[in-house]
C-alpha atoms as a PDB file:
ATOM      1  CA  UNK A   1       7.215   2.542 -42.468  1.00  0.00           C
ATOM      2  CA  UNK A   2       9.690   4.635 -40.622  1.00  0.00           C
ATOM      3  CA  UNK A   3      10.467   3.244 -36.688  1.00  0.00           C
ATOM      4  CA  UNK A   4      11.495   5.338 -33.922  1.00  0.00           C
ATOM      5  CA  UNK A   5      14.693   4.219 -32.457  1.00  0.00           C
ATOM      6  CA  UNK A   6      15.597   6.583 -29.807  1.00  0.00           C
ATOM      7  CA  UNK A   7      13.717   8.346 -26.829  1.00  0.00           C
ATOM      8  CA  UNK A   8      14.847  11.456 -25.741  1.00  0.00           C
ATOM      9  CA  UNK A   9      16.149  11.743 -22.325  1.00  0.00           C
ATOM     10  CA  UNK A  10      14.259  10.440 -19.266  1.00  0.00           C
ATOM     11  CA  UNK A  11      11.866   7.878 -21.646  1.00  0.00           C
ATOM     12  CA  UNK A  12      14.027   5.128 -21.191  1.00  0.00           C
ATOM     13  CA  UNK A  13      15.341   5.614 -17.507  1.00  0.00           C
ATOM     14  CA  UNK A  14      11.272   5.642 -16.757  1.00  0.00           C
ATOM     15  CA  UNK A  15      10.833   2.382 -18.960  1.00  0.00           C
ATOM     16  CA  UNK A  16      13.729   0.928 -17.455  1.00  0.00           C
ATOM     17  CA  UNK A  17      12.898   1.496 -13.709  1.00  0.00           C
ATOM     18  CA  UNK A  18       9.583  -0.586 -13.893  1.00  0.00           C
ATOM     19  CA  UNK A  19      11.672  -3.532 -14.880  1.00  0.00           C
ATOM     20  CA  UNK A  20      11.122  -5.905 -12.431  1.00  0.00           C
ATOM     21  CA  UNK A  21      14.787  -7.687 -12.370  1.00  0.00           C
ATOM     22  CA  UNK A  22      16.886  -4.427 -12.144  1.00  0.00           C
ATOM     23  CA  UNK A  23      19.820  -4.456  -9.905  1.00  0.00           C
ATOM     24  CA  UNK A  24      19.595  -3.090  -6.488  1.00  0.00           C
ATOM     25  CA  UNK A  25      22.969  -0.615  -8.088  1.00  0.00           C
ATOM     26  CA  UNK A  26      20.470   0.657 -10.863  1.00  0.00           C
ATOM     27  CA  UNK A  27      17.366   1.324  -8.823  1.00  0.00           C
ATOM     28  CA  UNK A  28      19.758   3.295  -5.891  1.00  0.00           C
ATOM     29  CA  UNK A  29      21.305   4.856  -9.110  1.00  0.00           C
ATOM     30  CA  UNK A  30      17.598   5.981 -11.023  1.00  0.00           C
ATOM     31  CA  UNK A  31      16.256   7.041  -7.740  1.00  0.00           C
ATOM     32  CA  UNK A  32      18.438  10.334  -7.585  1.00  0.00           C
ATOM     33  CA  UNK A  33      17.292  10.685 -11.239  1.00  0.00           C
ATOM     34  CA  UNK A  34      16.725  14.365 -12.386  1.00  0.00           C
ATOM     35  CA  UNK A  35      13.103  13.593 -14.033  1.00  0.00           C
ATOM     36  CA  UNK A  36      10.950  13.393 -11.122  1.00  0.00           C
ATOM     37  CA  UNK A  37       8.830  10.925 -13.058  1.00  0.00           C
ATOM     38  CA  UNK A  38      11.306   8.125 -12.862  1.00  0.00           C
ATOM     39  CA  UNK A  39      11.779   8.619  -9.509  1.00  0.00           C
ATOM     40  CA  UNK A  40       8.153   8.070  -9.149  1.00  0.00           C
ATOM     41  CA  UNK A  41       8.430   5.210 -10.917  1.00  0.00           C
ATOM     42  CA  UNK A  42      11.449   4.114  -8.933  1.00  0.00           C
ATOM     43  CA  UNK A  43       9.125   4.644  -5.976  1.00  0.00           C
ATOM     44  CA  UNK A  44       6.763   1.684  -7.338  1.00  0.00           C
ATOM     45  CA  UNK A  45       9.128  -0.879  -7.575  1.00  0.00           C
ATOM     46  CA  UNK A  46       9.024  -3.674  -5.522  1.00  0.00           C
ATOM     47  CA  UNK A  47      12.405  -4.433  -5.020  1.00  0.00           C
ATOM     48  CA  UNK A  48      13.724  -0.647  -3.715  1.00  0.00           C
ATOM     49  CA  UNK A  49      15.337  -0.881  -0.244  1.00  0.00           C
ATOM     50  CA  UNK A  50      13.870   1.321   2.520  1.00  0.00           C
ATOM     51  CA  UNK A  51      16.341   3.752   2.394  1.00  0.00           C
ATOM     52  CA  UNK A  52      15.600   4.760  -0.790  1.00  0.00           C
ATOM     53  CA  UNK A  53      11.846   4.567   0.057  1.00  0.00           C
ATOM     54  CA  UNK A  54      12.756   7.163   2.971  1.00  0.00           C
ATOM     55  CA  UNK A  55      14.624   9.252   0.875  1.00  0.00           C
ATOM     56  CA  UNK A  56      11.874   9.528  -1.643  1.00  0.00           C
ATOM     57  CA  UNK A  57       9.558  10.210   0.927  1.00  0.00           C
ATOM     58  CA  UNK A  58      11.439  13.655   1.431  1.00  0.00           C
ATOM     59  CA  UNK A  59      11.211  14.516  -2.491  1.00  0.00           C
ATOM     60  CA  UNK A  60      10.722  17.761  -3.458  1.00  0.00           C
ATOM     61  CA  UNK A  61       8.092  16.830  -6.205  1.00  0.00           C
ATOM     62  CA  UNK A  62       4.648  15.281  -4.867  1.00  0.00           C
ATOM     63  CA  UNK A  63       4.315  13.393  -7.962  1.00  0.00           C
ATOM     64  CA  UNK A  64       7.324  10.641  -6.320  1.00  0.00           C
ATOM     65  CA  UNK A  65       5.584  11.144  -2.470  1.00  0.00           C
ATOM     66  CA  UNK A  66       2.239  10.433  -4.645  1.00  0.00           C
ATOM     67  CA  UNK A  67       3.635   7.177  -6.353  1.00  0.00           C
ATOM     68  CA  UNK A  68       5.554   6.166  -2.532  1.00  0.00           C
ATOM     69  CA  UNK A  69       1.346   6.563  -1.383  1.00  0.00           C
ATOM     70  CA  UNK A  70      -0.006   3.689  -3.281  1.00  0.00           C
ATOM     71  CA  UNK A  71       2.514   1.206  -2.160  1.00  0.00           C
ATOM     72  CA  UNK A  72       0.792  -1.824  -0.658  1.00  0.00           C
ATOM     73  CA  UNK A  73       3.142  -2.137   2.051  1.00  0.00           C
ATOM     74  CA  UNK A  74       4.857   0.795   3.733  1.00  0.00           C
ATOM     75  CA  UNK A  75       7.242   1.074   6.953  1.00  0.00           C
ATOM     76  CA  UNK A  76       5.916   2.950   9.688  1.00  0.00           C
ATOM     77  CA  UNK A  77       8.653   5.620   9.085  1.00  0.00           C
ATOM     78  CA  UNK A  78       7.637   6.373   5.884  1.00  0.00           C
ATOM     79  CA  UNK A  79       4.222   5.827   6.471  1.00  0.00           C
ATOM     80  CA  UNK A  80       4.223   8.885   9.064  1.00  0.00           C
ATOM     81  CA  UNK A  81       6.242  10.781   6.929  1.00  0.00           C
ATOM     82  CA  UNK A  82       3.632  11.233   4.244  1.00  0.00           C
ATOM     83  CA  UNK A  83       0.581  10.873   6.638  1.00  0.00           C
ATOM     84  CA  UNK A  84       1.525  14.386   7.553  1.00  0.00           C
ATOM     85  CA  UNK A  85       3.111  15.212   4.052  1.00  0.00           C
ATOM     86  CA  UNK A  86       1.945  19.114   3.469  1.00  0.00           C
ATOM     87  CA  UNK A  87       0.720  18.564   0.006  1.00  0.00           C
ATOM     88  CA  UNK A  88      -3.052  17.357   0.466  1.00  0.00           C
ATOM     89  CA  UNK A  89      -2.822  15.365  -2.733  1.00  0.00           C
ATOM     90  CA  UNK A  90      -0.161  12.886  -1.147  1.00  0.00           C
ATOM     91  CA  UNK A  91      -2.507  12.494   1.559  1.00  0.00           C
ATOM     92  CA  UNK A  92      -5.368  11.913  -0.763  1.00  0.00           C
ATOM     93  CA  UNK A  93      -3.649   8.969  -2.308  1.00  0.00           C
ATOM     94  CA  UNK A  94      -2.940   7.513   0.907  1.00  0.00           C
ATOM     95  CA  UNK A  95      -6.575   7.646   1.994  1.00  0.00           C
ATOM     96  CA  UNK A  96      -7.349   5.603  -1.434  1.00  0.00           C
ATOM     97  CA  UNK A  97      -4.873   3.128  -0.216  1.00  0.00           C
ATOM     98  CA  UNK A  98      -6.917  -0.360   1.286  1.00  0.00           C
ATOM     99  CA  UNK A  99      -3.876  -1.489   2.348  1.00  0.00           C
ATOM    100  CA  UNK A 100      -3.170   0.988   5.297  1.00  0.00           C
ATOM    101  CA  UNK A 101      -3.709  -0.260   8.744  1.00  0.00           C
ATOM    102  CA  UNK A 102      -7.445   1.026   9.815  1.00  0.00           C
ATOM    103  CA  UNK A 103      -6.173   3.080  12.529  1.00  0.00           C
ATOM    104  CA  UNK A 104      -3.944   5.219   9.730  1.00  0.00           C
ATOM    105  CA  UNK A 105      -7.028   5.222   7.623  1.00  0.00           C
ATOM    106  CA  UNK A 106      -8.712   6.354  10.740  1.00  0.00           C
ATOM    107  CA  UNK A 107      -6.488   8.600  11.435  1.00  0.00           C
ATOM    108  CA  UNK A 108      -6.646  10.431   7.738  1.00  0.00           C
ATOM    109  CA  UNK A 109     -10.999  10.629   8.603  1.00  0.00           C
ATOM    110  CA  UNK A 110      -9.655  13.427  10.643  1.00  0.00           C
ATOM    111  CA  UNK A 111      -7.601  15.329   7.999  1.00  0.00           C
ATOM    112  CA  UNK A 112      -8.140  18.874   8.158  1.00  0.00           C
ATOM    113  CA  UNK A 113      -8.393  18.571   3.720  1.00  0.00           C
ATOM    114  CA  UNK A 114     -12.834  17.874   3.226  1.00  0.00           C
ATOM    115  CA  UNK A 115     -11.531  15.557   0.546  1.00  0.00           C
ATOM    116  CA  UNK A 116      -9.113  13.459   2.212  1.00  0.00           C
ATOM    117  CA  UNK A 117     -11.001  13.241   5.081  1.00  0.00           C
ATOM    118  CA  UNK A 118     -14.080  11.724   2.803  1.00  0.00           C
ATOM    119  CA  UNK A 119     -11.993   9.633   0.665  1.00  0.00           C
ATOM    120  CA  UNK A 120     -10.567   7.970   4.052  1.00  0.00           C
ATOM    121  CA  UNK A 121     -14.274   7.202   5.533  1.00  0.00           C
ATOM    122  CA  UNK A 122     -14.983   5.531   1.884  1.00  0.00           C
ATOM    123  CA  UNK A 123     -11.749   3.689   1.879  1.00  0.00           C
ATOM    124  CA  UNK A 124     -12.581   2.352   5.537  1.00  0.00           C
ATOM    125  CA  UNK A 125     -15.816   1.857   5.255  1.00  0.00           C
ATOM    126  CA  UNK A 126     -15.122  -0.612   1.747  1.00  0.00           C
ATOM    127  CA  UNK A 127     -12.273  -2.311   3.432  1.00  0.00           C
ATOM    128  CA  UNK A 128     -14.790  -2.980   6.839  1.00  0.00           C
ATOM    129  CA  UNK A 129     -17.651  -3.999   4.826  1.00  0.00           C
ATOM    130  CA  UNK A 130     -15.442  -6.483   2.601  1.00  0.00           C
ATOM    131  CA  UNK A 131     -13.364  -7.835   5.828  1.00  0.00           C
ATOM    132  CA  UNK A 132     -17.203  -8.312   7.347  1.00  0.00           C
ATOM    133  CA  UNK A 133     -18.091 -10.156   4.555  1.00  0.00           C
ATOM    134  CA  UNK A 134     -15.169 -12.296   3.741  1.00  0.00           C
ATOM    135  CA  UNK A 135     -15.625 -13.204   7.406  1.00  0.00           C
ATOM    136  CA  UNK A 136     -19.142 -14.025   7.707  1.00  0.00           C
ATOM    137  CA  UNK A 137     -19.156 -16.837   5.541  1.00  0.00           C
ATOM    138  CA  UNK A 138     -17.084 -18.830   7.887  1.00  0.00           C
ATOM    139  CA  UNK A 139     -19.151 -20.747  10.594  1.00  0.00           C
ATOM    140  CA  UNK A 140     -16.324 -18.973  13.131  1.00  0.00           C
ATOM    141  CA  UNK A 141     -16.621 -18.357  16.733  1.00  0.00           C
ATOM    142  CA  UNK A 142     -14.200 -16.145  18.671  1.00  0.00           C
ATOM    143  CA  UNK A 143     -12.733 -18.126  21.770  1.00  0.00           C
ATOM    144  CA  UNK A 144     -10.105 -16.931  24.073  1.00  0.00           C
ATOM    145  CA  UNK A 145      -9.066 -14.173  21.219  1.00  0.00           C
ATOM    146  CA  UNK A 146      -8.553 -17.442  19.112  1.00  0.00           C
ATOM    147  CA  UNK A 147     -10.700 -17.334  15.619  1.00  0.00           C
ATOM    148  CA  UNK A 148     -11.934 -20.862  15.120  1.00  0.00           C
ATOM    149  CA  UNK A 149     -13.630 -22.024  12.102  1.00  0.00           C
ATOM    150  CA  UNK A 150     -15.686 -25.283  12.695  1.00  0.00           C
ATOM    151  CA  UNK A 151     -14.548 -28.018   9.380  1.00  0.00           C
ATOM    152  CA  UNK A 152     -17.052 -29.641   7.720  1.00  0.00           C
ATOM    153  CA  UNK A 153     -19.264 -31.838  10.347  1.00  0.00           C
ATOM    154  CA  UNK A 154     -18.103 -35.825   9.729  1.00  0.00           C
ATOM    155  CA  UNK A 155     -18.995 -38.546  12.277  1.00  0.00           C
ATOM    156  CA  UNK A 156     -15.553 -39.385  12.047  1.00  0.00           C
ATOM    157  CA  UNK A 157     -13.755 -35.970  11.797  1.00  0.00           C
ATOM    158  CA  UNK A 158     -15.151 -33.042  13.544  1.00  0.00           C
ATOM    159  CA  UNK A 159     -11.663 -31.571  14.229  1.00  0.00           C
ATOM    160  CA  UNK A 160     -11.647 -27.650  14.679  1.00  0.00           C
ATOM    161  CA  UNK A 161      -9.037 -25.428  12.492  1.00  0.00           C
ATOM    162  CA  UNK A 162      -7.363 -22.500  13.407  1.00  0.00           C
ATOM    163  CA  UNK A 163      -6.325 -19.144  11.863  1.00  0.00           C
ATOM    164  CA  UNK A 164      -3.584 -16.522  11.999  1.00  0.00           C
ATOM    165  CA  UNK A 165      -3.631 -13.417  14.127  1.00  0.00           C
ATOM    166  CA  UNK A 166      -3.995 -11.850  10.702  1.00  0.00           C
ATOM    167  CA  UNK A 167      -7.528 -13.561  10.222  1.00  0.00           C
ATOM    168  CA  UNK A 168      -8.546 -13.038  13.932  1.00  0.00           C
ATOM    169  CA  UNK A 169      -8.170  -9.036  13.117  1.00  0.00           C
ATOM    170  CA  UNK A 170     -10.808  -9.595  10.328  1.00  0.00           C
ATOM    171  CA  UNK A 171     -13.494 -11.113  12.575  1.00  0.00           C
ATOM    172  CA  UNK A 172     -13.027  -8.088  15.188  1.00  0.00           C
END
């Protein structure tokens, strides 16, 4: 059985920028890579700082802005930077994306593309219905902008617990 042992070009830059524990040097480095596909996938990793997140927000190929899209967590900067990105198809991924704020979702119902505006009402209206029902099983009241979740009723513990801002944003 004959094995390949090489990869031509770009192959093993692309494997190599997934890798979780790469050095901040090599990311920075495979970033300005000449495939754009690694610098997609340079755009995925966890561990790239946010100037190289901003940088490959500017790319010219919409394949890295389209990788930078379905990031769970992206800085403001960026954020606005490819919420008004001129290729629709960075925009669409964005408006897949359940981790964007609801007012950027929101925001993207209003797109002047017909299919990232619909793709943005679907994406809100899954991420409303699941925060409504991952909050409705609590026995939760909402006092002075506090969420409140009554514990389990004991005669000799019926102590109140109380949640993050994070939570109270789910129950509004």
């Amino acid at each position: 059985m004959h094995q390949i042992t090489t990869q031509p070009g770009w192959h093993k830059d692309y494997i190599r920028a997934a890798q979780f524990n790469l050095p901040a040097q090599e990311i920075k480095k495979l970033a300005s890579h000449g495939h754009y596909r690694v610098r997609a996938r340079v755009a995925e990793h966890p561990h790239a700082s946010i100037q190289l997140l901003y940088s490959l927000a500017k790319d010219p190929h919409p394949e890295v802005r389209i990788s930078l899209s379905g990031r769970k967590c992206l800085p403001a900067i960026i954020l606005e930077i490819l919420l008004h990105d001129e290729c629709p198809e960075v925009r669409l991924e964005l408006a897949e994306n359940p981790h964007l704020e609801l007012h950027k979702l929101h925001q993207l119902t209003q797109d002047d593309n017909p299919y990232v505006s619909e793709r943005a009402w679907k994406t809100l209206r899954t991420v409303v219905e699941r925060r409504k029902n991952w909050v409705s099983v609590l026995p939760a009241c909402l006092v002075d902008n506090t969420l409140t979740v009554a514990c389990p009723s004991r005669k000799e513990d019926s102590r109140q617990g109380e949640f993050t801002p994070a939570l109270r944003r789910l129950a509004s």
